[in-house]
C-alpha atoms as a PDB file:
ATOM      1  CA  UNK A   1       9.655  31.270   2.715  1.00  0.00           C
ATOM      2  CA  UNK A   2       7.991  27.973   2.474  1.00  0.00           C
ATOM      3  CA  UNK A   3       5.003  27.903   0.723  1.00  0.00           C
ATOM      4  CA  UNK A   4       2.683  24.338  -0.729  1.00  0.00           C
ATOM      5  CA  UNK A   5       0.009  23.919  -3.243  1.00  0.00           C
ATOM      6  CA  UNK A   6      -2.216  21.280  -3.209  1.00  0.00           C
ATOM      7  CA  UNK A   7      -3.654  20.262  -7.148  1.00  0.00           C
ATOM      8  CA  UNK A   8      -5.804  17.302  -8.586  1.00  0.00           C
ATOM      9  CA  UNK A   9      -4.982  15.285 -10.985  1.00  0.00           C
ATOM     10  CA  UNK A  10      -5.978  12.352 -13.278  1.00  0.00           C
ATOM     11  CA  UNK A  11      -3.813  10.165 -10.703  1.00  0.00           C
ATOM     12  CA  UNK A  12      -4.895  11.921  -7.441  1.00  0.00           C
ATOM     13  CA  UNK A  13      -4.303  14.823  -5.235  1.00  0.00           C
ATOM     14  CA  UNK A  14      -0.636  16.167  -5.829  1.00  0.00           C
ATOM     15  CA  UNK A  15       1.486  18.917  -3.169  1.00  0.00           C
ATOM     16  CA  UNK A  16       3.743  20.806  -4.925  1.00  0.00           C
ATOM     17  CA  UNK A  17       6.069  22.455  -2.598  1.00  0.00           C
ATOM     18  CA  UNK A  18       8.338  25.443  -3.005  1.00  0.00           C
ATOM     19  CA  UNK A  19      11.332  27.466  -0.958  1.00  0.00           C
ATOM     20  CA  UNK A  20      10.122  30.702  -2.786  1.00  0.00           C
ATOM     21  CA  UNK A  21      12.556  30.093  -5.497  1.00  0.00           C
ATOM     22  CA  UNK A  22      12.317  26.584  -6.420  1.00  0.00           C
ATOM     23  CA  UNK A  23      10.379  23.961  -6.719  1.00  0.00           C
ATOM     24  CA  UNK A  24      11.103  22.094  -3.783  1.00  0.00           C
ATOM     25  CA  UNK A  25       8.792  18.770  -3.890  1.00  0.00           C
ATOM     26  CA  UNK A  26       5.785  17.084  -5.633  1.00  0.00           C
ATOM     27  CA  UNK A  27       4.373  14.542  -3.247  1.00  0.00           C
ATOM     28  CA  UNK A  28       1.086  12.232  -3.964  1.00  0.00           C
ATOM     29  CA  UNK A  29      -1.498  10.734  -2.053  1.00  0.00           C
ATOM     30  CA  UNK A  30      -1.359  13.364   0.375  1.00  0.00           C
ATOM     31  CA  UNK A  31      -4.074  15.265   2.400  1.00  0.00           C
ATOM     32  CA  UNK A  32      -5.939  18.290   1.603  1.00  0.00           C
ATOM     33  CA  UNK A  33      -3.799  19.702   4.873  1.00  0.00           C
ATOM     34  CA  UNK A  34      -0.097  20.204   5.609  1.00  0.00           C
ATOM     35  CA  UNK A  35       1.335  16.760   6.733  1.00  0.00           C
ATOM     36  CA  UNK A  36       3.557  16.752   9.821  1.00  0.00           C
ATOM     37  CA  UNK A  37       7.041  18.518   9.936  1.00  0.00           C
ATOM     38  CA  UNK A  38       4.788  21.164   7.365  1.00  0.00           C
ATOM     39  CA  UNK A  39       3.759  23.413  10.368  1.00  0.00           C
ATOM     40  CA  UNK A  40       5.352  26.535   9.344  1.00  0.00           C
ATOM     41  CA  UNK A  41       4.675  25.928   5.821  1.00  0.00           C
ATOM     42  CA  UNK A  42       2.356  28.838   4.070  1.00  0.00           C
ATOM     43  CA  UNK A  43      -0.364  27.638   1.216  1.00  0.00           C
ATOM     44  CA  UNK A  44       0.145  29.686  -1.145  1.00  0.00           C
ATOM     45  CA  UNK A  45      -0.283  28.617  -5.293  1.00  0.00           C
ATOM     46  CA  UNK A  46       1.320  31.666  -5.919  1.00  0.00           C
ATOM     47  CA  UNK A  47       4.490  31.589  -4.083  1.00  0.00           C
ATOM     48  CA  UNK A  48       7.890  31.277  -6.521  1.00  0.00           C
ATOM     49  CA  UNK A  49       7.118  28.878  -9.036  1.00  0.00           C
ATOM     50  CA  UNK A  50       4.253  27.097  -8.086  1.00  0.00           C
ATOM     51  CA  UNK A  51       2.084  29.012 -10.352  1.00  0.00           C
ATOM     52  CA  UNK A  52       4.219  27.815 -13.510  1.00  0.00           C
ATOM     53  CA  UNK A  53       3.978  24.360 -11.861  1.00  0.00           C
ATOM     54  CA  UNK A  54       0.615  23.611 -11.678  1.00  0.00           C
ATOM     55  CA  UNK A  55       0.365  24.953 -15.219  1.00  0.00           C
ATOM     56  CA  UNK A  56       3.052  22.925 -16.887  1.00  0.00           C
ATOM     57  CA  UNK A  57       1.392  19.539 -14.780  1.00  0.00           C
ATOM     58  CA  UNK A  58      -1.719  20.492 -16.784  1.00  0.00           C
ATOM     59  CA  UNK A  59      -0.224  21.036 -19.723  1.00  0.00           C
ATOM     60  CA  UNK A  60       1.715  17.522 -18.828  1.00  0.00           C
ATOM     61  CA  UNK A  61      -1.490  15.794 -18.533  1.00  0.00           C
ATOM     62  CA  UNK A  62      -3.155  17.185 -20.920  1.00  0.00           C
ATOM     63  CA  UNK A  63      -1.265  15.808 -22.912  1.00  0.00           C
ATOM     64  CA  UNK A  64       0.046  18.773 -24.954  1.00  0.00           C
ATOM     65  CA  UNK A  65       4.047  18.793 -22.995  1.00  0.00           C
ATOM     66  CA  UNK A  66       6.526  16.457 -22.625  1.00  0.00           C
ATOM     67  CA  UNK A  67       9.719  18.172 -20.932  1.00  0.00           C
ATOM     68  CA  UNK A  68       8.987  20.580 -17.879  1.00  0.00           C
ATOM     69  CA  UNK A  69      10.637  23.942 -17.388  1.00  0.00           C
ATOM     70  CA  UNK A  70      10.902  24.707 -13.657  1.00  0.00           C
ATOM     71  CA  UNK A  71      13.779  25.459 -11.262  1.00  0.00           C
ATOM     72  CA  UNK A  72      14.295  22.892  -9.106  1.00  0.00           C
ATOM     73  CA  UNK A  73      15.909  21.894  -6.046  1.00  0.00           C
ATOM     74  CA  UNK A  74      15.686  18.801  -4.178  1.00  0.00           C
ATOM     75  CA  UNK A  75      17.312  17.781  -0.840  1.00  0.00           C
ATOM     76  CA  UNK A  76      19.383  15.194  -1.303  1.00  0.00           C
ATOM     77  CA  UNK A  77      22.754  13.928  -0.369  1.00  0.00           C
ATOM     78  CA  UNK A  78      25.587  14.746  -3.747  1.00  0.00           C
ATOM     79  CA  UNK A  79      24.655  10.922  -5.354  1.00  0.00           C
ATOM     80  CA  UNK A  80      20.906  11.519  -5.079  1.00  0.00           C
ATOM     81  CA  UNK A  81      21.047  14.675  -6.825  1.00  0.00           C
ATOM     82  CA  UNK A  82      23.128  13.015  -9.588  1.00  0.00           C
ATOM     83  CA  UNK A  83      20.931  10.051  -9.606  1.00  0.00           C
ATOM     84  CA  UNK A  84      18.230  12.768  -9.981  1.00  0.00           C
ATOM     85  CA  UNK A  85      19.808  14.715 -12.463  1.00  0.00           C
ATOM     86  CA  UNK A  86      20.352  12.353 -14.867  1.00  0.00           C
ATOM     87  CA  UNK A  87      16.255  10.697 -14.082  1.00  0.00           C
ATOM     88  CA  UNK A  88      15.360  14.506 -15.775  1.00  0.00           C
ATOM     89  CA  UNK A  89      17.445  12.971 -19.327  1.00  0.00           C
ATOM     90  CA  UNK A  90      15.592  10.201 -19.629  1.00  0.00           C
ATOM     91  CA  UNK A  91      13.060  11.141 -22.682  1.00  0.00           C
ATOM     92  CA  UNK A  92       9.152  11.401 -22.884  1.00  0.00           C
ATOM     93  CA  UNK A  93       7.753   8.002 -23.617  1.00  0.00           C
ATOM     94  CA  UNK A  94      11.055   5.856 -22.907  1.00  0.00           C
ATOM     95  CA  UNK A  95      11.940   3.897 -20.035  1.00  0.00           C
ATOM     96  CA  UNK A  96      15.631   3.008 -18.628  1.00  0.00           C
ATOM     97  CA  UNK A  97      16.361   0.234 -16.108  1.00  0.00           C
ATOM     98  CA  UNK A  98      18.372   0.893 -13.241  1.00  0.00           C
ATOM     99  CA  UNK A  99      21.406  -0.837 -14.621  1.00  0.00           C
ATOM    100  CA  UNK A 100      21.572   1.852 -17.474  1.00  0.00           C
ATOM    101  CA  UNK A 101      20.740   4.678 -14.847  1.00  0.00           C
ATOM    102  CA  UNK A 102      23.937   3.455 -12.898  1.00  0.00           C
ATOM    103  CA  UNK A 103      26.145   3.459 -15.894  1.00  0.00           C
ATOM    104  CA  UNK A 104      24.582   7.336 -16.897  1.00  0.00           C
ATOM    105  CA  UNK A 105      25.923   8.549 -13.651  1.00  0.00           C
ATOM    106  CA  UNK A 106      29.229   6.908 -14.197  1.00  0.00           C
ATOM    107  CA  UNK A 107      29.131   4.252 -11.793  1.00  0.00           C
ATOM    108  CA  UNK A 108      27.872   0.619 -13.435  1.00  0.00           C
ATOM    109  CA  UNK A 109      28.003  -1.115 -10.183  1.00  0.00           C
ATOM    110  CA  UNK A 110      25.423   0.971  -8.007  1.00  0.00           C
ATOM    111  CA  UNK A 111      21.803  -0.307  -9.768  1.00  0.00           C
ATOM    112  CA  UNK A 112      20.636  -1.100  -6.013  1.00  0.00           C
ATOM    113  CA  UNK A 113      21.940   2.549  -4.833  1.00  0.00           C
ATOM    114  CA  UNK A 114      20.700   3.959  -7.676  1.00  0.00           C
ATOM    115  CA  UNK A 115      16.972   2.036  -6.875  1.00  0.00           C
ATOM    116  CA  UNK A 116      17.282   3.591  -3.300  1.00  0.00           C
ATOM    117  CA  UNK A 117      18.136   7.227  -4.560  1.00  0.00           C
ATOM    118  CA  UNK A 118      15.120   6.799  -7.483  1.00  0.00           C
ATOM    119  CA  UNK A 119      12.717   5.999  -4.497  1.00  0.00           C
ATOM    120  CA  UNK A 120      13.772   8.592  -2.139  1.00  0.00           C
ATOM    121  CA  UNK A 121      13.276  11.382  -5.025  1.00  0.00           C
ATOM    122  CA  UNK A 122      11.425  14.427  -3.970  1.00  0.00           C
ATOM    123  CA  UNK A 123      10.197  16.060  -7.126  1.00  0.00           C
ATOM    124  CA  UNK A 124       7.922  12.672  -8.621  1.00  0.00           C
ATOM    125  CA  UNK A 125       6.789  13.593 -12.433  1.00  0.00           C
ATOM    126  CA  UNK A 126       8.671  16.487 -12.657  1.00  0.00           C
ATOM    127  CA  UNK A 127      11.848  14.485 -12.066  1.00  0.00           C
ATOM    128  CA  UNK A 128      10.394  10.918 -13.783  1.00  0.00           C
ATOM    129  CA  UNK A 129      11.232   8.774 -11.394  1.00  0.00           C
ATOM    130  CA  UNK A 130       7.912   6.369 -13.131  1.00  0.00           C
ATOM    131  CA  UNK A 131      10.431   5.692 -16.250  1.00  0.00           C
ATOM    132  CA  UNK A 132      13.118   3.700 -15.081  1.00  0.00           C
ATOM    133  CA  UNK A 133      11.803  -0.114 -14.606  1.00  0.00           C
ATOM    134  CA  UNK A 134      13.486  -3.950 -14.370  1.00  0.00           C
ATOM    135  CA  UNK A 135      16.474  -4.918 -16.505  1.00  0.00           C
ATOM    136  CA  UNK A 136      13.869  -7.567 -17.784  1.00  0.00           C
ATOM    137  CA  UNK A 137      11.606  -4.597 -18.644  1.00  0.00           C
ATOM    138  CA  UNK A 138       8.896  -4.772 -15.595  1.00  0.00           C
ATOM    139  CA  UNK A 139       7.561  -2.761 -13.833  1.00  0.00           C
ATOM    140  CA  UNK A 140       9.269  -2.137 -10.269  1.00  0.00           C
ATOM    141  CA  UNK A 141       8.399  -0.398  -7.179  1.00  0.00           C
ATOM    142  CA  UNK A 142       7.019   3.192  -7.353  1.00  0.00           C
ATOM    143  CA  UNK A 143       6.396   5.457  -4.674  1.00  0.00           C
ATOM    144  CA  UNK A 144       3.000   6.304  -6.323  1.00  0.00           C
ATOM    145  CA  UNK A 145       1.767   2.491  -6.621  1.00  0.00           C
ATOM    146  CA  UNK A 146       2.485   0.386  -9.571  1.00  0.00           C
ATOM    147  CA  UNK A 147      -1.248   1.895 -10.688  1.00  0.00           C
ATOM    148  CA  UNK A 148       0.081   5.098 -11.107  1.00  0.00           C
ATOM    149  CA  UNK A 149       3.049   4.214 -12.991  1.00  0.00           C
ATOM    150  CA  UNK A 150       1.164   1.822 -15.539  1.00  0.00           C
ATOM    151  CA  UNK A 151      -0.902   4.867 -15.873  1.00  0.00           C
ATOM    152  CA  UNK A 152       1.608   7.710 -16.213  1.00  0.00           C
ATOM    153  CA  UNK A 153       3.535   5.199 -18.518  1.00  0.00           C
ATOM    154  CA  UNK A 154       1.043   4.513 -20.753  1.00  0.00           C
ATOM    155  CA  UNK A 155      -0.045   8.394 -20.769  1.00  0.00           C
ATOM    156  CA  UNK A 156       2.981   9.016 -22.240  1.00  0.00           C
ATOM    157  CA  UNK A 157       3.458   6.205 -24.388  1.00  0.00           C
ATOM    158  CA  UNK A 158       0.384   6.588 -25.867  1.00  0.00           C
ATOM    159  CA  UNK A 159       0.937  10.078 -27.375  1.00  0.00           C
ATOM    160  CA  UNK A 160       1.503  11.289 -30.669  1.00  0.00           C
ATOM    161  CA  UNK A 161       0.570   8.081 -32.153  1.00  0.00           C
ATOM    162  CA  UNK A 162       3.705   6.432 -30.465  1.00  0.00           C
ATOM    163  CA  UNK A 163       3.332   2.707 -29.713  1.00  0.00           C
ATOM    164  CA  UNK A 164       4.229   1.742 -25.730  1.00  0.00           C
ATOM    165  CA  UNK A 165       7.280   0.635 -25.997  1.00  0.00           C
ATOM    166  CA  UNK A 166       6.130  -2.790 -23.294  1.00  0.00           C
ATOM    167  CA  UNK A 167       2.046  -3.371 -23.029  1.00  0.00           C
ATOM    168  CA  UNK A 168       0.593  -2.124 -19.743  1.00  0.00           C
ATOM    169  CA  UNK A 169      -2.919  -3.202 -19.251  1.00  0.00           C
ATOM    170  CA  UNK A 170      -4.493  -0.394 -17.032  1.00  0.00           C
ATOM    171  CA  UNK A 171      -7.557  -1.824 -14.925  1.00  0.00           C
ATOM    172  CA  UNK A 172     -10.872   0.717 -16.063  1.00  0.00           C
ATOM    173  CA  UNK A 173     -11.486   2.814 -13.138  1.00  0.00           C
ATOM    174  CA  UNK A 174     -14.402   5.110 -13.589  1.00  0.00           C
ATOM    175  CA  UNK A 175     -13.523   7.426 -11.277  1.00  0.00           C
ATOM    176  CA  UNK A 176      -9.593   8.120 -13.279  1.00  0.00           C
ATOM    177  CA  UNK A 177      -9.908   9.175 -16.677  1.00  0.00           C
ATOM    178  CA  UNK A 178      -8.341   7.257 -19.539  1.00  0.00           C
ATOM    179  CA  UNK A 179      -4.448   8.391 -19.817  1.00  0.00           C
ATOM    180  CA  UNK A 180      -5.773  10.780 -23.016  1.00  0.00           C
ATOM    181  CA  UNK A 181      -8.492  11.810 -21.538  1.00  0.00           C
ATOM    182  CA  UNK A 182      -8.777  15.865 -20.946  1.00  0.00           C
ATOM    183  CA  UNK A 183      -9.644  16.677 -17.262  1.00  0.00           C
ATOM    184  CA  UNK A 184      -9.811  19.714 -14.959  1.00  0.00           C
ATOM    185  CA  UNK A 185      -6.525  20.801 -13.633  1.00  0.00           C
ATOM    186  CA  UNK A 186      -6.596  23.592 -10.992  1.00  0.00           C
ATOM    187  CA  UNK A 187      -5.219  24.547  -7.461  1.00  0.00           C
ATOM    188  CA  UNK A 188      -7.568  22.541  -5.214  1.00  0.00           C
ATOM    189  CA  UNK A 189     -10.047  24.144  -3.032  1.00  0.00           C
ATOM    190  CA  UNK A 190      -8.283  24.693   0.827  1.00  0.00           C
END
């Protein structure tokens, strides 16, 4: 069973999909519909793990968690997953540049493989592909916009009194909230 969700955020309209047992994807900038190849897909916020989803993303944002709890499963060739896998070690309110993501998977060489694999990832946030960045500490491509990861970055730089560990000047957008700002997370209207 396929199932979606679609839930607002600080940083836009999220899907969260599922295969009834895991969380399956977390996709932004997407519609308030199923996009194509999502035909047989069910909306449902309570299928498999969806429900725990939505509240651990609130809890994310609200700034009150830092590590999420969910199965997941993404679909992804054996390095990807690895890649992946070791994107869910890097810590709350630290970054990593490719270079060190290569050597963490045991292969030093593969920064531009592991760049590819990072931007393919399925499961954005939950998996935090937004933490890895330039060896010369810059910000790099993000499937979300460079926005998004200046804000998601400094969101979780800024908590617990923890200094950003680079500066990331976030343009004032009144219709985002500040990264500490609370906000209304729910499972948005169909």
């Amino acid at each position: 069973m396929n199932a979606y969700a679609t839930v607002d955020s600080p940083i836009g309209r999220l899907l969260l999909q599922t295969d009834g047992v895991s969380l399956t994807g977390l996709y932004m900038d997407v519609p308030g519909r199923p996009v194509q190849g999502m035909n047989d897909w069910r909306e449902d916020a309570s299928a498999g793990p969806l429900p725990q989803a939505v509240r651990q993303l609130g809890e994310y944002f609200a700034g009150s968690r830092r590590e999420f709890d969910l199965p997941l499963r993404p679909n992804g060739t054996e390095f990807q997953r690895r890649v992946w896998r070791a994107l869910t070690e890097i810590p709350y309110g630290e970054t990593w540049s490719y270079g060190e993501l290569a050597k963490r998977i045991g292969n030093p060489n593969a920064s531009r493989a592991v760049g590819l694999a990072n931007g393919r990832n399925p499961i954005s946030l939950v998996v935090p592909c937004h933490r890895v960045i330039g060896a010369d500490g810059s910000l790099t491509g993000y499937g979300g916009g460079l926005q998004r990861k200046q804000w998601l970055l400094a969101h979780e730089g800024l908590q617990g009194g923890q200094r950003p560990l680079f500066e990331v000047n976030v343009p004032a957008n009144p219709a985002a909230p500040s990264p500490s700002a609370a906000f209304p997370f729910h499972a948005a209207d169909p």
